[in-house]
N, C-alpha and C. Protein backbone atom coordinates (compact mmCIF):
# COMPACT_ATOMS: atom_id res chain seq x y z
N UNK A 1 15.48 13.51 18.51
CA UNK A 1 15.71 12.89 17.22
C UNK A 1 15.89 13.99 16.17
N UNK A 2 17.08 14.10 15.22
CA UNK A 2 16.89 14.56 14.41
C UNK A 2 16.05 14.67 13.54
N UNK A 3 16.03 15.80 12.31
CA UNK A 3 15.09 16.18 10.86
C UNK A 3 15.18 14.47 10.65
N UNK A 4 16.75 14.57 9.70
CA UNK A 4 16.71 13.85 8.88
C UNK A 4 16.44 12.41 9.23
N UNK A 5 16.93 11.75 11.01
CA UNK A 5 16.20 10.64 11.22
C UNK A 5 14.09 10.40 10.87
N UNK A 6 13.55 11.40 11.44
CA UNK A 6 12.21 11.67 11.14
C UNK A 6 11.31 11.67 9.42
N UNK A 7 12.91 11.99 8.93
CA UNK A 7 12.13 12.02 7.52
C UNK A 7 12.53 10.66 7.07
N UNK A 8 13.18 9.94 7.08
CA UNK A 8 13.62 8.69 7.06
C UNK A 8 12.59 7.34 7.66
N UNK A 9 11.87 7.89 8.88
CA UNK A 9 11.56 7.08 9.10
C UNK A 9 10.03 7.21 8.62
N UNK A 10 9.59 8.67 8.43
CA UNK A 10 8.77 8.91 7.50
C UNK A 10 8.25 8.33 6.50
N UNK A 11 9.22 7.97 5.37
CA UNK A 11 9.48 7.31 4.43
C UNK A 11 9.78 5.87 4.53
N UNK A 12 9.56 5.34 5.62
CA UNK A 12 9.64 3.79 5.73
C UNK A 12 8.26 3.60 6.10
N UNK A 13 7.57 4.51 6.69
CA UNK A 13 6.30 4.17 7.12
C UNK A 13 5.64 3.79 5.68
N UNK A 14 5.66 4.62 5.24
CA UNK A 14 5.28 5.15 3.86
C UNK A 14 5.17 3.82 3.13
N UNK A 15 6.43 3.38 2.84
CA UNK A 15 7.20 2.29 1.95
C UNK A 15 5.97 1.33 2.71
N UNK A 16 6.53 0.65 3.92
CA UNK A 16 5.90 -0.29 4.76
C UNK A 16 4.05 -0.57 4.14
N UNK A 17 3.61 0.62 4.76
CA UNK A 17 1.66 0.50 3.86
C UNK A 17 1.63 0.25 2.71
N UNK A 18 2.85 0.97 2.06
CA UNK A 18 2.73 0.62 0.14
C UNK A 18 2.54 -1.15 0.18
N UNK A 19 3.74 -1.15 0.73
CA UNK A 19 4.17 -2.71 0.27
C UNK A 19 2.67 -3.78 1.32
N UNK A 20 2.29 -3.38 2.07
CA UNK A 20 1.06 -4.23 2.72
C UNK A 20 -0.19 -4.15 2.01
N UNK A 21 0.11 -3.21 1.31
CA UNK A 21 -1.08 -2.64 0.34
C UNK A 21 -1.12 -4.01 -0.94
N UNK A 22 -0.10 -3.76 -1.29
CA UNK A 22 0.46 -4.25 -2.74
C UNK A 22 0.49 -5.67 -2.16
N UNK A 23 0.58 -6.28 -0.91
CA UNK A 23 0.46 -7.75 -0.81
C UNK A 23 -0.93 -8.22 -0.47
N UNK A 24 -2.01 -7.36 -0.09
CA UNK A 24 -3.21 -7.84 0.27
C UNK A 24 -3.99 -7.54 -0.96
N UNK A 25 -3.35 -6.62 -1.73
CA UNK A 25 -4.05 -7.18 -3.71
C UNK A 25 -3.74 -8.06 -4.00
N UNK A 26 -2.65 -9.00 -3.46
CA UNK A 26 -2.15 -9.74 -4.13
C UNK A 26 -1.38 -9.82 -4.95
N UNK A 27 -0.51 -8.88 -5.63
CA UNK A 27 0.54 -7.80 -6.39
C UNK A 27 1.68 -8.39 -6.26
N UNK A 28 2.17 -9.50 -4.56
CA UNK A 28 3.41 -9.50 -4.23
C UNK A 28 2.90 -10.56 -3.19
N UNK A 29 3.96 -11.44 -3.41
CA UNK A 29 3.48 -12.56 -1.86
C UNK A 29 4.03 -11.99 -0.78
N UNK A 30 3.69 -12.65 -0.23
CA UNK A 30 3.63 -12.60 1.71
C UNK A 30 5.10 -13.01 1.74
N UNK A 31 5.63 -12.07 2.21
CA UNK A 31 7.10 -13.05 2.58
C UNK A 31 7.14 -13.64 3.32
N UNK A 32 6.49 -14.44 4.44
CA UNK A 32 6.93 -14.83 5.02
C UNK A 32 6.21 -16.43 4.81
N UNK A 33 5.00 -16.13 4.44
CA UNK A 33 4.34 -18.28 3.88
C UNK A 33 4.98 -18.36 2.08
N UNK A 34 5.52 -17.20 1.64
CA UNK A 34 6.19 -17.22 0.76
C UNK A 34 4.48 -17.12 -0.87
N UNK A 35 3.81 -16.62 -0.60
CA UNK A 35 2.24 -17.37 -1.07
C UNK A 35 1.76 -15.70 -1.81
N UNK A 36 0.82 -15.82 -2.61
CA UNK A 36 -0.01 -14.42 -2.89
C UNK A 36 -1.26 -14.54 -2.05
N UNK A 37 -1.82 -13.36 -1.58
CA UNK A 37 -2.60 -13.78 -0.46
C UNK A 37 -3.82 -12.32 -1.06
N UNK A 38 -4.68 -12.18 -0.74
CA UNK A 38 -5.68 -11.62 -1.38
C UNK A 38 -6.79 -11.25 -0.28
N UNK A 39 -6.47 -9.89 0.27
CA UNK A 39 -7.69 -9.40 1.16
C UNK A 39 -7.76 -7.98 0.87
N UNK A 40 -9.04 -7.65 -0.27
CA UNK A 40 -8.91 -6.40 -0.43
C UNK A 40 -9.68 -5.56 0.53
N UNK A 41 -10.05 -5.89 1.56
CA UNK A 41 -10.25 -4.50 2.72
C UNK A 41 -9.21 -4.23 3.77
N UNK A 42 -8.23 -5.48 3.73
CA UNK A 42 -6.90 -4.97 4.29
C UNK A 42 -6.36 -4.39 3.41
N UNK A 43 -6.28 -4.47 2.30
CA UNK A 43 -5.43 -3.87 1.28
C UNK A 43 -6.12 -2.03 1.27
N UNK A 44 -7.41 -1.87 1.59
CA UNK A 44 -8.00 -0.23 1.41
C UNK A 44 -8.17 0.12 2.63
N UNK A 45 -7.60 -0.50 3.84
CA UNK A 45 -7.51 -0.01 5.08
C UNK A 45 -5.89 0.38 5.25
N UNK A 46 -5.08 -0.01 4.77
CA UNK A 46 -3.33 0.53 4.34
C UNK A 46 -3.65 1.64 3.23
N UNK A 47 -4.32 1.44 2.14
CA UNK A 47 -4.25 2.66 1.78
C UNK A 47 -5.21 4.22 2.32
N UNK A 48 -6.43 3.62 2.97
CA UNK A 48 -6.74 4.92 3.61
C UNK A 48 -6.23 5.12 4.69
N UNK A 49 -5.13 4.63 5.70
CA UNK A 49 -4.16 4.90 6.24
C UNK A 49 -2.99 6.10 5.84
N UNK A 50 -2.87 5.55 4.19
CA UNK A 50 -2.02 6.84 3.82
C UNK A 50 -2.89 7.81 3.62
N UNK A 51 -4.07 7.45 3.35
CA UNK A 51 -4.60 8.88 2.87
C UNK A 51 -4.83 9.58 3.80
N UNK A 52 -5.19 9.41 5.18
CA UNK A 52 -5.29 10.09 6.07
C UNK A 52 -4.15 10.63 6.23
N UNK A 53 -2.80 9.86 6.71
CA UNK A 53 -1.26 10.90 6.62
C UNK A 53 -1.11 12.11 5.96
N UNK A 54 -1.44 11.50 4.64
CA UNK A 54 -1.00 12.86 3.64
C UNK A 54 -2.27 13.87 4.15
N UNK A 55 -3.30 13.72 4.43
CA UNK A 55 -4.54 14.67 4.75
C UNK A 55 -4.13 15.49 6.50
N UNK A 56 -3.65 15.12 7.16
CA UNK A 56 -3.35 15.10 8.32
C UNK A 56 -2.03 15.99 8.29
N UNK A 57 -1.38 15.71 7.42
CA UNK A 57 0.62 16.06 7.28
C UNK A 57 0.57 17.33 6.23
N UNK A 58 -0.94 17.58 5.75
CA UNK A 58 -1.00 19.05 4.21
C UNK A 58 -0.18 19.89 5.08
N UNK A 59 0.62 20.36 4.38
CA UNK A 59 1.23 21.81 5.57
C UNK A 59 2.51 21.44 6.06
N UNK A 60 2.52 20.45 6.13
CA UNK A 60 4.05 20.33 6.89
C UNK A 60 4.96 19.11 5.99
N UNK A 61 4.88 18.85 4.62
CA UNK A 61 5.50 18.08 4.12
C UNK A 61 6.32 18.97 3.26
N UNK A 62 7.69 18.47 2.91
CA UNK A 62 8.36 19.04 2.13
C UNK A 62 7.83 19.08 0.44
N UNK A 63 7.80 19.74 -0.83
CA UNK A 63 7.55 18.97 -1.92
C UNK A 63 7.46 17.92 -2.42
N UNK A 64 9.01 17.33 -1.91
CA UNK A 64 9.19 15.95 -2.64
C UNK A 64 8.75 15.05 -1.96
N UNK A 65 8.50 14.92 -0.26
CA UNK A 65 7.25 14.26 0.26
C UNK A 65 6.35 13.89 -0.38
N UNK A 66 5.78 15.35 -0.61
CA UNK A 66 4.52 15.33 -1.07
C UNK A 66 4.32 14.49 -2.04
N UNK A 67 5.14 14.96 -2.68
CA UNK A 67 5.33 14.28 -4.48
C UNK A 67 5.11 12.33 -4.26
N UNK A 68 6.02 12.45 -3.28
CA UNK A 68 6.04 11.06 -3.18
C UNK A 68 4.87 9.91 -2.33
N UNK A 69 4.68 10.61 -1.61
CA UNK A 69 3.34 10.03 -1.33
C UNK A 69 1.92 10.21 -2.11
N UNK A 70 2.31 11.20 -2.66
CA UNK A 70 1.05 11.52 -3.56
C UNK A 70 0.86 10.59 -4.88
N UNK A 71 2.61 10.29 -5.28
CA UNK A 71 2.93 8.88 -6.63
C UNK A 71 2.33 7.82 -6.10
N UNK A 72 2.50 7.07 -4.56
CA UNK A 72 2.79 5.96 -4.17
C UNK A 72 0.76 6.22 -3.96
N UNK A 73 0.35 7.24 -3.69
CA UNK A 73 -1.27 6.65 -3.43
C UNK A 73 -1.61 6.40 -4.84
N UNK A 74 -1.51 7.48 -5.83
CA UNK A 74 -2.32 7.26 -7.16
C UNK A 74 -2.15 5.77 -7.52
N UNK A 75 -0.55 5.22 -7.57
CA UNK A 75 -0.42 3.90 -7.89
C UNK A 75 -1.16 3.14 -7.48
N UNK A 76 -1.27 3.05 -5.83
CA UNK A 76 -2.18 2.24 -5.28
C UNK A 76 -3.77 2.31 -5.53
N UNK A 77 -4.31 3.32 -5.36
CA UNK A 77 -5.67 3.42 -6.11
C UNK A 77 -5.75 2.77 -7.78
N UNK A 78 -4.92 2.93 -8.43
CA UNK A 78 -4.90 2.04 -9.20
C UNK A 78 -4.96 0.76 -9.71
N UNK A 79 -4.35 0.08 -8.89
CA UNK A 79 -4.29 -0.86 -8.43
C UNK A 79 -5.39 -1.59 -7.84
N UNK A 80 -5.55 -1.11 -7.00
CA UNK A 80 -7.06 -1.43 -6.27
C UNK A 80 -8.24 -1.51 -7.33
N UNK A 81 -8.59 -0.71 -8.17
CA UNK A 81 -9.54 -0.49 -8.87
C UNK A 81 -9.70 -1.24 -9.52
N UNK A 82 -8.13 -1.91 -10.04
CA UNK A 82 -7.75 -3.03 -10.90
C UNK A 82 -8.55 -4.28 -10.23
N UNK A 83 -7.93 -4.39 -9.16
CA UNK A 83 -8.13 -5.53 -8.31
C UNK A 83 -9.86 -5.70 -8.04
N UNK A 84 -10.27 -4.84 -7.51
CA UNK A 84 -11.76 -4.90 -7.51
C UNK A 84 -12.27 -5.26 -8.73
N UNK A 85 -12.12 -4.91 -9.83
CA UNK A 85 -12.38 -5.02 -10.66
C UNK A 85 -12.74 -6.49 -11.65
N UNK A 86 -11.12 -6.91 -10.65
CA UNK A 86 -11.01 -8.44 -11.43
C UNK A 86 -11.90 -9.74 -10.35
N UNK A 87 -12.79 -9.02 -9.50
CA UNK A 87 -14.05 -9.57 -8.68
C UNK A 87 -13.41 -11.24 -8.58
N UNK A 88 -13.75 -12.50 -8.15
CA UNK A 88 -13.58 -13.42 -7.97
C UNK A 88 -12.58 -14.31 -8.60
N UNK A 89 -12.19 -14.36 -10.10
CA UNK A 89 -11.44 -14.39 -10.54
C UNK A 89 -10.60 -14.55 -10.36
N UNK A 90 -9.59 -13.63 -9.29
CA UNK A 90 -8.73 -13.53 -8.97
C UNK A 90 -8.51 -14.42 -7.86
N UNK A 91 -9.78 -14.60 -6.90
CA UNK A 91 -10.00 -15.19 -5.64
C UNK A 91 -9.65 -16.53 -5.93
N UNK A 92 -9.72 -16.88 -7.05
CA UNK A 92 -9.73 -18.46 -7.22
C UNK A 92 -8.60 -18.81 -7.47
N UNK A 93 -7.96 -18.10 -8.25
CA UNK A 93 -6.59 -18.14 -8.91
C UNK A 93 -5.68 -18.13 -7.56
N UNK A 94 -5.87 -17.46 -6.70
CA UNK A 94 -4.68 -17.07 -5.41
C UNK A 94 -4.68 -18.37 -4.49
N UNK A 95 -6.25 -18.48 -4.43
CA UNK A 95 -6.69 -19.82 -3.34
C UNK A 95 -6.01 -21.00 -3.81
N UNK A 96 -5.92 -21.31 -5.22
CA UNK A 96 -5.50 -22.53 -6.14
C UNK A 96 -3.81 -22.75 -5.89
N UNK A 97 -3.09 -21.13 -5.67
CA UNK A 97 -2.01 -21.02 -5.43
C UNK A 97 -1.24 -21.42 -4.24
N UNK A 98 -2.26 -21.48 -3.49
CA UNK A 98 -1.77 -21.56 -1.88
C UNK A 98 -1.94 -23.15 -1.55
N UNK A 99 -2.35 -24.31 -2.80
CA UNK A 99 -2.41 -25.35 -2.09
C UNK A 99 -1.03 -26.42 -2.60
């Protein structure tokens, strides 16, 4: 396999956890029951997924890798913090959504 297939698919992995991340906050429905769905230890098991990558990959990523996984975690920790934050609240609001 080529570089550039590898870095490509790199970057879909990448994308892929973001976006599983961002649907188990609840951020983005489920495409497929079409619904917002709300499990935040799936949601910090995708992101310490990336964090391990990027911890695992120090050394062998290009800059803009770096750069970019390094944007896509801060966001997500953000996020999360958010989400924890907004404790039950939120739980009710999503559950209410899904009926």
């Amino acid at each position: 396999m080529e570089k550039e297939s590898f870095d490509q698919l790199l970057m879909q992995v990448i994308l892929m956890y973001q976006s599983a991340s961002l649907q188990f906050m609840g951020k983005v429905k489920n495409p497929v029951t079409d619904k917002l769905e709300r499990d935040l230890e799936q949601a910090k098991m995708f992101i310490d997924i990336l964090d391990m990558m990027k911890n695992k990959m120090k050394g062998n990523l290009t800059d803009a890798e770096e750069n970019f996984l390094t944007g896509i975690l801060h966001d997500l920790h953000l996020n999360y913090v958010d989400e924890v934050s907004k404790g039950d609240k939120v739980e009710e609001k999503v559950e209410s959504s899904k009926s």
